[in-house]
N, C-alpha and C. Protein backbone atom coordinates (compact mmCIF):
# COMPACT_ATOMS: atom_id res chain seq x y z
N UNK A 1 11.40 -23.25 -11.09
CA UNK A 1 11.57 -22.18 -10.10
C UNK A 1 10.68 -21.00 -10.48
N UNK A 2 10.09 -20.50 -9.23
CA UNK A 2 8.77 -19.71 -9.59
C UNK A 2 9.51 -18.20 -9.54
N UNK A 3 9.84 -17.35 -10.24
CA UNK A 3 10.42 -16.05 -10.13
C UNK A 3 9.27 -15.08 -9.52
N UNK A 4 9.69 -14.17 -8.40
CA UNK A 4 9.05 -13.46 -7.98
C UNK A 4 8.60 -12.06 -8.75
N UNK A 5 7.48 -11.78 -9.14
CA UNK A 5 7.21 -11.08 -10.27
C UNK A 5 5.42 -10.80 -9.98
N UNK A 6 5.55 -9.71 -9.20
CA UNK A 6 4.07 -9.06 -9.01
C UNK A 6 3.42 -8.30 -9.82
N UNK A 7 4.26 -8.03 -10.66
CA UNK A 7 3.74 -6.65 -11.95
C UNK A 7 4.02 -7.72 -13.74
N UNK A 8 4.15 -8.86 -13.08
CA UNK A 8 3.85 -9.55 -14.32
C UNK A 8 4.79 -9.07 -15.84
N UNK A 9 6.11 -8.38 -15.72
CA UNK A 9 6.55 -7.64 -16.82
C UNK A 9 7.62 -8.77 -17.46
N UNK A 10 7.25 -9.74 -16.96
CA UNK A 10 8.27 -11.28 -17.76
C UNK A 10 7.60 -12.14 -18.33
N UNK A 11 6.32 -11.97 -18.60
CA UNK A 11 5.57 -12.76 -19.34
C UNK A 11 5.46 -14.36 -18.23
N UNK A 12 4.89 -14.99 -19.09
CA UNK A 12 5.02 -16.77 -18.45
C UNK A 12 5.29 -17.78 -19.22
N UNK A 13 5.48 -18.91 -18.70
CA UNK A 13 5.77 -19.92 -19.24
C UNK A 13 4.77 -20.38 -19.83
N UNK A 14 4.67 -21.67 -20.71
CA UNK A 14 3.58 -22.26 -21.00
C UNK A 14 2.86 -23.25 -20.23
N UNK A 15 3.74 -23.63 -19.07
CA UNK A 15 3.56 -24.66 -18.34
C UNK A 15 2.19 -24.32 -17.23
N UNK A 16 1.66 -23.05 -16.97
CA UNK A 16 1.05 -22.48 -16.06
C UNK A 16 -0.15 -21.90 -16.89
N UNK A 17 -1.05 -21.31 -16.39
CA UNK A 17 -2.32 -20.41 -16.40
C UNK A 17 -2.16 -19.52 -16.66
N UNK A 18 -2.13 -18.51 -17.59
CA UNK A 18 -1.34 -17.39 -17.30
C UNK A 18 -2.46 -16.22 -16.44
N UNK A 19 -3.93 -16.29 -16.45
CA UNK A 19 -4.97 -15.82 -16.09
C UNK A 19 -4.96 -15.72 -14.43
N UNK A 20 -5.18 -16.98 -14.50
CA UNK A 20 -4.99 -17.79 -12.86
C UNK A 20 -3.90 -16.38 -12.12
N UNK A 21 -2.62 -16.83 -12.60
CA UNK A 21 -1.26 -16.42 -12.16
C UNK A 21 -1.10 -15.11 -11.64
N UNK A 22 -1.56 -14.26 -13.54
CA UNK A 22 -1.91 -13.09 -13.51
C UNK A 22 -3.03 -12.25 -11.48
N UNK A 23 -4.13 -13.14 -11.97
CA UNK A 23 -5.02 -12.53 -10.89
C UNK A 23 -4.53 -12.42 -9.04
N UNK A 24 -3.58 -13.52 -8.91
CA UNK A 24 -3.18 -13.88 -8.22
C UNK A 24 -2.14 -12.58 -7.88
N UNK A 25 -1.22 -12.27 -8.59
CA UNK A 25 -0.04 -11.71 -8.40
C UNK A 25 -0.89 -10.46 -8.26
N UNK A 26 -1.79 -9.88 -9.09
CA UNK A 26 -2.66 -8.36 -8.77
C UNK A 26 -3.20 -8.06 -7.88
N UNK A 27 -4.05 -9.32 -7.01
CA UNK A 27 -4.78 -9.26 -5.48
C UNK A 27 -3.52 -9.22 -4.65
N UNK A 28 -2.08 -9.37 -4.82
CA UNK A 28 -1.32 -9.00 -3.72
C UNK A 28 -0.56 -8.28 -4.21
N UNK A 29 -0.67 -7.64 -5.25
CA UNK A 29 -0.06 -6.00 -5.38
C UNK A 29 -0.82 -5.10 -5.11
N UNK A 30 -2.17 -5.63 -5.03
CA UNK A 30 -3.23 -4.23 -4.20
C UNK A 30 -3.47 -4.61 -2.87
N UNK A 31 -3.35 -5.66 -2.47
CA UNK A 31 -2.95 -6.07 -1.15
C UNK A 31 -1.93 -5.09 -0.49
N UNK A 32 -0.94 -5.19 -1.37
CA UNK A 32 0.74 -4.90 -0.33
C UNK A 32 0.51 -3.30 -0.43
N UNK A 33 0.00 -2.47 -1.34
CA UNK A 33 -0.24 -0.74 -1.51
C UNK A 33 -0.80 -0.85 -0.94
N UNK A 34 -2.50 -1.20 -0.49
CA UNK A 34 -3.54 -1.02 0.74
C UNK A 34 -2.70 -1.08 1.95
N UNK A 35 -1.74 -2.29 2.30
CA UNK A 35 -1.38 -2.09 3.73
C UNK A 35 -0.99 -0.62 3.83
N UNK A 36 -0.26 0.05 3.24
CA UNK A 36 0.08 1.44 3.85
C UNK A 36 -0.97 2.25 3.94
N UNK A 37 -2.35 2.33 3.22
CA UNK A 37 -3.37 2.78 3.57
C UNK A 37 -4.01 2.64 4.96
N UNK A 38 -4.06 1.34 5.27
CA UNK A 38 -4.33 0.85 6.54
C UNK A 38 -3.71 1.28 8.26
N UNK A 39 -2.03 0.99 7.47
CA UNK A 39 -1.44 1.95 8.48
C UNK A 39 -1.54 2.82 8.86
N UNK A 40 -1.72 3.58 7.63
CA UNK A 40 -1.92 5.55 7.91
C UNK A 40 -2.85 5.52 8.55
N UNK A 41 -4.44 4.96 8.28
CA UNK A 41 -5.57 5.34 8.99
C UNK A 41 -5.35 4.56 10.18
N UNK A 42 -4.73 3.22 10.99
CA UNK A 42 -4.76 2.88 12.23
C UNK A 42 -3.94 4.25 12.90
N UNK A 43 -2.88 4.73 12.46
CA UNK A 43 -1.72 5.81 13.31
C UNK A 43 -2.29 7.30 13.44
N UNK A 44 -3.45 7.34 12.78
CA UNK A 44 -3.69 8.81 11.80
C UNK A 44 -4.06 9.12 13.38
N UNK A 45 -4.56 9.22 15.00
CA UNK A 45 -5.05 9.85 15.87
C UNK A 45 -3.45 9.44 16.85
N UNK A 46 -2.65 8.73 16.20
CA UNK A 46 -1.03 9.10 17.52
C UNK A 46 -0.22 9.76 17.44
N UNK A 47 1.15 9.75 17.83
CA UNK A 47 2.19 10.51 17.58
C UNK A 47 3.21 9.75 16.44
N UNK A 48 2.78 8.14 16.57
CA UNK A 48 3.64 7.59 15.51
C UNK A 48 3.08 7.46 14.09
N UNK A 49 2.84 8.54 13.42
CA UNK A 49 2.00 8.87 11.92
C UNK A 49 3.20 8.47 11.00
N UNK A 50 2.46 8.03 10.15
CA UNK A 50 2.84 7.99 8.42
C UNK A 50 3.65 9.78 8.25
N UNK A 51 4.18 9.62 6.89
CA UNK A 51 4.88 10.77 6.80
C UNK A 51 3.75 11.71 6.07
N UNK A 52 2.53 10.97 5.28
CA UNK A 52 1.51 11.66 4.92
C UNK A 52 0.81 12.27 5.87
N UNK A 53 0.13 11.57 7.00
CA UNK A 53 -0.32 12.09 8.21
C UNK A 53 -0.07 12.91 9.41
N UNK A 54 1.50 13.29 9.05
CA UNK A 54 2.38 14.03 10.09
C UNK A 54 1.96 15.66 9.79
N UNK A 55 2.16 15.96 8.64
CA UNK A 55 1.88 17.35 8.24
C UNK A 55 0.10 17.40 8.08
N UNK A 56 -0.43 16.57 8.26
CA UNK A 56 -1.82 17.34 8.35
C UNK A 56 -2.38 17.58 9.93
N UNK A 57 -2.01 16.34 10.53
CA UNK A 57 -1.97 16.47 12.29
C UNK A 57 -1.20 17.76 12.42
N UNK A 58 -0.16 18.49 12.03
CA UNK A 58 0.47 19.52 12.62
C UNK A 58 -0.26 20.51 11.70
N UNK A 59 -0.64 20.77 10.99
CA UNK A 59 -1.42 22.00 11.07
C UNK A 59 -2.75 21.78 11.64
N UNK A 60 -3.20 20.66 11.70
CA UNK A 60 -4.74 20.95 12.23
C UNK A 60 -4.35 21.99 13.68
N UNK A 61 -3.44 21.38 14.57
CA UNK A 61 -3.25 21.64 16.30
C UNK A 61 -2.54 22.92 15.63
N UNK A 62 -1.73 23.12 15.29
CA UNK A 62 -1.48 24.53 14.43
C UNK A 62 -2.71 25.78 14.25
N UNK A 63 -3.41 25.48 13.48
CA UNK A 63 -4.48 26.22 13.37
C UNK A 63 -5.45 26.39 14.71
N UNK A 64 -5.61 25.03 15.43
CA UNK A 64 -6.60 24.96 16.86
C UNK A 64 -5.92 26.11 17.73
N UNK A 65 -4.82 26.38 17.76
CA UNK A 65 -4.02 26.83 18.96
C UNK A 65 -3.76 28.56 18.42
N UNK A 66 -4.21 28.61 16.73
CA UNK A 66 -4.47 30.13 16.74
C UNK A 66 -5.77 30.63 17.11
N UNK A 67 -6.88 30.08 16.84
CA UNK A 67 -8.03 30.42 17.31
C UNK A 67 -8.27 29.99 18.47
């Protein structure tokens, strides 16, 4: 049974690669952090923004609407 383990902090068996395994589990832990990158920049011009992108959209129109 393959334990789910992306940050690799259980070591491995001997039965496996540990290299292989390793590389594997790291391309989809920077995989799964990029998706929220991705999100933010597809939402970053709507109303349905990331919680990072909410406060910079409201001051930009903030600031537009003082000058």
């Amino acid at each position: 049974m393959m334990v789910f383990n992306p940050l690799g902090i259980y070591g491995h068996s001997n039965k496996r690669k540990p290299q292989k395994i390793d590389r594997i589990h790291v391309l989809f832990w920077l995989l799964w952090l990029m998706a929220f990158d991705i999100i933010a920049a597809y939402n970053k011009n709507t109303q349905n923004t990331v919680v990072g992108y909410a406060g910079f959209n409201y001051n930009k129109e903030h600031i537009s609407n003082i000058s």
